[in-house]
N, C-alpha and C. Protein backbone atom coordinates (compact mmCIF):
# COMPACT_ATOMS: atom_id res chain seq x y z
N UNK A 1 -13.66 -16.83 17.87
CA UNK A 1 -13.09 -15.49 17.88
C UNK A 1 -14.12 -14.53 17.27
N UNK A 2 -14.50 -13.23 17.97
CA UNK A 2 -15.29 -12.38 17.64
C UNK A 2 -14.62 -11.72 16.20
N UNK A 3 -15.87 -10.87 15.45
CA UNK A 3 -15.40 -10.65 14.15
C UNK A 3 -14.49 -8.76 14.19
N UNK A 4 -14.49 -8.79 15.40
CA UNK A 4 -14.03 -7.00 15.98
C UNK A 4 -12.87 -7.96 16.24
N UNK A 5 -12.28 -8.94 16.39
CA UNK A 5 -10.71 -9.28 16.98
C UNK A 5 -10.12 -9.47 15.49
N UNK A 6 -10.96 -10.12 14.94
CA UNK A 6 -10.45 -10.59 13.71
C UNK A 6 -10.10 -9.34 12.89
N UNK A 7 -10.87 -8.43 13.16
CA UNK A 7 -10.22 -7.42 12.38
C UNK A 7 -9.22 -6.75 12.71
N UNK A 8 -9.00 -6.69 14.12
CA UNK A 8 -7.81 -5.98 14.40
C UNK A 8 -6.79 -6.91 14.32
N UNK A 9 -6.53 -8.13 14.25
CA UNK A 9 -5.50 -9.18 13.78
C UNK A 9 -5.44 -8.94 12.56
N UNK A 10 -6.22 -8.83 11.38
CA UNK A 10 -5.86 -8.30 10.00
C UNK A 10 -5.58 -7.36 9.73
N UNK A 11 -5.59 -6.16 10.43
CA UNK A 11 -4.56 -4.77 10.52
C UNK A 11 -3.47 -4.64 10.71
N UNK A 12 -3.74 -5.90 11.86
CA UNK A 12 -2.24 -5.62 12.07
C UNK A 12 -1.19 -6.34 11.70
N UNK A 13 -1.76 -7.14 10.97
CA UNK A 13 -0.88 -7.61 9.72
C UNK A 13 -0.16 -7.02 8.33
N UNK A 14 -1.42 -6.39 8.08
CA UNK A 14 -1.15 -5.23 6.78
C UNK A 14 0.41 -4.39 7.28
N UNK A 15 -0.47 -3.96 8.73
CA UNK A 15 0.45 -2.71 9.46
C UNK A 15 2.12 -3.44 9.61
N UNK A 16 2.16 -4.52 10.12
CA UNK A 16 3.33 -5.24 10.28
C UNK A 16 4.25 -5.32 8.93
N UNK A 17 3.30 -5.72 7.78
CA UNK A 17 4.14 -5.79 6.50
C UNK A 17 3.93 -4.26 5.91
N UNK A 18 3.40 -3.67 6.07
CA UNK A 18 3.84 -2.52 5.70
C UNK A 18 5.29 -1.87 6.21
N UNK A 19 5.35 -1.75 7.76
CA UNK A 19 6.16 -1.32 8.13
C UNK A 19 7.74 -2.19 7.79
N UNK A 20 7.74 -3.34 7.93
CA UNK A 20 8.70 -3.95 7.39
C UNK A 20 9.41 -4.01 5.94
N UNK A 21 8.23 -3.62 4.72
CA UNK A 21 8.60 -3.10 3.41
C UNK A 21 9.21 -1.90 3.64
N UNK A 22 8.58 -1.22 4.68
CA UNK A 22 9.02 0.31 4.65
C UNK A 22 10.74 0.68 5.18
N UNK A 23 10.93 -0.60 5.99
CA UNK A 23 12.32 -0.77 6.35
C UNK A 23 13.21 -1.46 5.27
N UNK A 24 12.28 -1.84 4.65
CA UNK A 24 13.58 -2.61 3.60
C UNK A 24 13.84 -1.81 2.26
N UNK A 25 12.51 -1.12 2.31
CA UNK A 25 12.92 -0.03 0.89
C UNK A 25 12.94 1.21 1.33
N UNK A 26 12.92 1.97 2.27
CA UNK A 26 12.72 2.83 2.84
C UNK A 26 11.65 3.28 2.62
N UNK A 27 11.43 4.81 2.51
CA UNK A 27 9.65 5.51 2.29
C UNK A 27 9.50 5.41 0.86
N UNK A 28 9.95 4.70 -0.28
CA UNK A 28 10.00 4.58 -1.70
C UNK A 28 8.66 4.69 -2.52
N UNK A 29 8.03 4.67 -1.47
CA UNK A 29 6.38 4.63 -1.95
C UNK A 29 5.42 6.35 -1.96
N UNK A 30 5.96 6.45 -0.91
CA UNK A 30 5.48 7.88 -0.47
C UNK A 30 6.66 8.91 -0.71
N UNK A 31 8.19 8.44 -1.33
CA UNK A 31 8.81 9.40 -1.83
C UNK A 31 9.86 8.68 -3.10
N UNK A 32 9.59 8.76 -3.84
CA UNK A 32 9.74 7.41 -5.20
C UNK A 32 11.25 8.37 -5.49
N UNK A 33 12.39 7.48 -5.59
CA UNK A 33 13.21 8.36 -6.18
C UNK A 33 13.12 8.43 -7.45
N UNK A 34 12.35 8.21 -8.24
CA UNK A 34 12.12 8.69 -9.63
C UNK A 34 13.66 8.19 -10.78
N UNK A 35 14.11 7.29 -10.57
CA UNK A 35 15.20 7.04 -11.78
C UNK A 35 14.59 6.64 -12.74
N UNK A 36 13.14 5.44 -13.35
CA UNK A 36 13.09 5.38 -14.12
C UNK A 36 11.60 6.26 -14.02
N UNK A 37 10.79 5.91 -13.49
CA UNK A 37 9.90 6.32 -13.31
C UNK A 37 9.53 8.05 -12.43
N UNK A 38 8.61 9.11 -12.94
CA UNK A 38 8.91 10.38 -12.82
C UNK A 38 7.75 10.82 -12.24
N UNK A 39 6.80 10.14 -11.92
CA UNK A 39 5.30 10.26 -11.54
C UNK A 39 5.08 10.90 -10.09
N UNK A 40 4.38 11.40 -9.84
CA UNK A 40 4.03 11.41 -8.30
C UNK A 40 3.83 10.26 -7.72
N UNK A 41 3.91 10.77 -6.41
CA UNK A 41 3.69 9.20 -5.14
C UNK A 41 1.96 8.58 -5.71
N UNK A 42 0.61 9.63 -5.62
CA UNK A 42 -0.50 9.18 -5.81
C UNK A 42 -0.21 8.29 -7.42
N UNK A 43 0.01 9.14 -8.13
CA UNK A 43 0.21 7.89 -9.62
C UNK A 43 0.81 6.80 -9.96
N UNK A 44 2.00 6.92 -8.73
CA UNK A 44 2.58 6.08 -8.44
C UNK A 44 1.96 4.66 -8.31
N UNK A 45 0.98 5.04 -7.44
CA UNK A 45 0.58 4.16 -6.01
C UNK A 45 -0.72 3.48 -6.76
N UNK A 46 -1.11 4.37 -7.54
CA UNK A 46 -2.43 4.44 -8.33
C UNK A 46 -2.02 3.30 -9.73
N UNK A 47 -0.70 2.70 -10.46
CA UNK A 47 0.00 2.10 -10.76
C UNK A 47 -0.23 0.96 -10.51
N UNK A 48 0.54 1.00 -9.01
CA UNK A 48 0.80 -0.78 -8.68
C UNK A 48 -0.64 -1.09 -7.64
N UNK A 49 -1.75 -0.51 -7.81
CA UNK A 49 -2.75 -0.96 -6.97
C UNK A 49 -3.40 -1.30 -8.48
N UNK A 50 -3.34 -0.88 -9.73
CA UNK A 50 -3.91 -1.05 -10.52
C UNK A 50 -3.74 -2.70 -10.88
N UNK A 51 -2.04 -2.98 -11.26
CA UNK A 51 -1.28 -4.07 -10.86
C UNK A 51 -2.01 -5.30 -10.04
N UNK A 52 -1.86 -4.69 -9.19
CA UNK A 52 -2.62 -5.98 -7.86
C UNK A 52 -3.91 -6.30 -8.44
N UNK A 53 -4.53 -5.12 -8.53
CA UNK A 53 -6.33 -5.63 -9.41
C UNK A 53 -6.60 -6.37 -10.64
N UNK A 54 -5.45 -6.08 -11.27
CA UNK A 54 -5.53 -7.08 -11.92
C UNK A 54 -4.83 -8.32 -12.06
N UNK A 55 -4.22 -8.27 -11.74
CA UNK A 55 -3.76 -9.89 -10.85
C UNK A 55 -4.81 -10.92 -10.17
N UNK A 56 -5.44 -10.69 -9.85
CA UNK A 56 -6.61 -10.74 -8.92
C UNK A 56 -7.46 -10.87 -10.13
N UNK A 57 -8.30 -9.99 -11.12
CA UNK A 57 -8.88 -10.18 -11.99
C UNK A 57 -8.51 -11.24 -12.28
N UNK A 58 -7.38 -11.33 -13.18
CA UNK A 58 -6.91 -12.85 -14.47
C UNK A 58 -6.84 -14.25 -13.15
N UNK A 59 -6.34 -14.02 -11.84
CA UNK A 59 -5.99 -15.01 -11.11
C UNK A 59 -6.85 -15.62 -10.39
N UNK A 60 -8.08 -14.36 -10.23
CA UNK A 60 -9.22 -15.17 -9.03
C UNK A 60 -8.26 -14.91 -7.76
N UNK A 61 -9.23 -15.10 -6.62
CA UNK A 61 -8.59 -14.96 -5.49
C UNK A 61 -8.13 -16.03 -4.74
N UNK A 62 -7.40 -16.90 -4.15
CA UNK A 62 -7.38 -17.86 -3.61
C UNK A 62 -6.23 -18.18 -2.86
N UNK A 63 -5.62 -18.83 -2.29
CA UNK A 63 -4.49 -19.32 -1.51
C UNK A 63 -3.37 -19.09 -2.61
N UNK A 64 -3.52 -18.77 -4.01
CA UNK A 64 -2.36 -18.07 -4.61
C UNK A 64 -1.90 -16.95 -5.01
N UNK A 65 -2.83 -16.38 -4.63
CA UNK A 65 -3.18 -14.65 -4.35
C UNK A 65 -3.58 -14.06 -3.39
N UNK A 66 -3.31 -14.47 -2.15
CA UNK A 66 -3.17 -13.99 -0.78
C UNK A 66 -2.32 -12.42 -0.91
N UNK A 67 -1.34 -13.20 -1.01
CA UNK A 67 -0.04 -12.35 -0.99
C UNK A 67 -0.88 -11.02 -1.47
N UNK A 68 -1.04 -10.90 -2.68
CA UNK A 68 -1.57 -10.23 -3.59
C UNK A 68 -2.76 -9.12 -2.89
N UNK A 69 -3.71 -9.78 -1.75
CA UNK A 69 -4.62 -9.53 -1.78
C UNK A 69 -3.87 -8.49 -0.40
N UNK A 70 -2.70 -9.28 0.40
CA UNK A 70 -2.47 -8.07 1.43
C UNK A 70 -1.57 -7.00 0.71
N UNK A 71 -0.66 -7.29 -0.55
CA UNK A 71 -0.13 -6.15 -0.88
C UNK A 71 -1.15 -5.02 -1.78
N UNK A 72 -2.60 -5.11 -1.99
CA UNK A 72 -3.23 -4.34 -2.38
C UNK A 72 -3.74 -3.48 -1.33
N UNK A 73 -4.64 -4.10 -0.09
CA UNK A 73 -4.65 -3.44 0.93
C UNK A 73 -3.56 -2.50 1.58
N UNK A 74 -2.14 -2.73 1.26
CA UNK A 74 -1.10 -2.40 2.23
C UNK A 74 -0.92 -0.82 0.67
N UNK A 75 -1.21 -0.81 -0.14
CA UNK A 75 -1.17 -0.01 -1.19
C UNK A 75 -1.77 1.13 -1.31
N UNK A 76 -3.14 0.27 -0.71
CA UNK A 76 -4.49 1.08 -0.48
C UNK A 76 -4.04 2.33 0.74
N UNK A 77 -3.64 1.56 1.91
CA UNK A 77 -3.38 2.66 2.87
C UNK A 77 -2.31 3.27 2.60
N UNK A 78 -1.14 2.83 1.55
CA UNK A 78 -0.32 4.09 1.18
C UNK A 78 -0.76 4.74 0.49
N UNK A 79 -1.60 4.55 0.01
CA UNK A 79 -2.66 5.76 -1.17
C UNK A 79 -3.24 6.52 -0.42
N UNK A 80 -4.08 6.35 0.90
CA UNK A 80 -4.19 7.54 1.56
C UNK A 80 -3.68 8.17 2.52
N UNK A 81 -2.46 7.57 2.65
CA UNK A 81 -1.20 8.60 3.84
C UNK A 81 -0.77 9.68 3.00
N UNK A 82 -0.62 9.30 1.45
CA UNK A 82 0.19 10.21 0.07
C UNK A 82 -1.19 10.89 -0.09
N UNK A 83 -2.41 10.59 0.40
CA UNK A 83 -3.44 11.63 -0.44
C UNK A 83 -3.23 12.62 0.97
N UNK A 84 -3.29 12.04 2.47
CA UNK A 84 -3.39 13.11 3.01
C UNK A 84 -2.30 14.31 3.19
N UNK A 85 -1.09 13.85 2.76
CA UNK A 85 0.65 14.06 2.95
C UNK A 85 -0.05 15.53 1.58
N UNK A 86 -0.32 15.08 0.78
CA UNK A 86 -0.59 15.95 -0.31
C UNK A 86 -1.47 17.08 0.02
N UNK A 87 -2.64 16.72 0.73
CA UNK A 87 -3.84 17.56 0.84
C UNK A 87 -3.25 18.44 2.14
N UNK A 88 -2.31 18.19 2.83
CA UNK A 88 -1.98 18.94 4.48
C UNK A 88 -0.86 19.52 3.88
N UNK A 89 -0.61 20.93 4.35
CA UNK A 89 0.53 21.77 3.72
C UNK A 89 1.67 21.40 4.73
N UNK A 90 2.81 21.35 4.47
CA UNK A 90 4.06 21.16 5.79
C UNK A 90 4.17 22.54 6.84
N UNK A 91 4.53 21.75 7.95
CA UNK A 91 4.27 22.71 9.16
C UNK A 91 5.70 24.08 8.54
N UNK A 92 5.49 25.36 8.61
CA UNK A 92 6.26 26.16 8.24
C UNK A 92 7.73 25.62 9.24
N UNK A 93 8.95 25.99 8.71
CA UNK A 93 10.10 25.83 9.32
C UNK A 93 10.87 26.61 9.33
């Protein structure tokens, strides 16, 4: 398998579990209802990617930190949907 397939099979994995978190918690990431926590979505996000890194730090990477390694990636790209959501003003209504 070429290394251009392989990557689009690992996207679309991220993309698959992303979207499926996104159905089970709704947009909670990119719009946090804030009960305990009061932060923005980026500090939010900036939080539990911190989380994952270090998990990864103390754990090493390996077949027990997989998981780990796609929910950082899947973090990563909610960090920049919330940076661009932030930086683009909403269409007037």
């Amino acid at each position: 398998m070429d290394t251009q397939k392989k990557i689009k099979e690992a996207c679309q994995e991220i993309s698959d579990l992303l979207c499926m978190k996104n159905e089970a918690y709704g947009d909670s990431a990119i719009s946090p209802i804030g009960v305990f926590g009061h932060s923005d979505p980026l500090k939010a996000l900036g939080c539990r990617i911190d989380d994952k890194i270090s998990r990864i730090k103390n754990r090493g990477v390996g077949d027990h930190t997989e998981d780990t390694l796609d929910d950082l990636i899947g973090y990563l790209v909610l960090y920049k949907i919330a940076y661009k959501m932030e930086r683009t003003p909403p269409p007037p209504f």
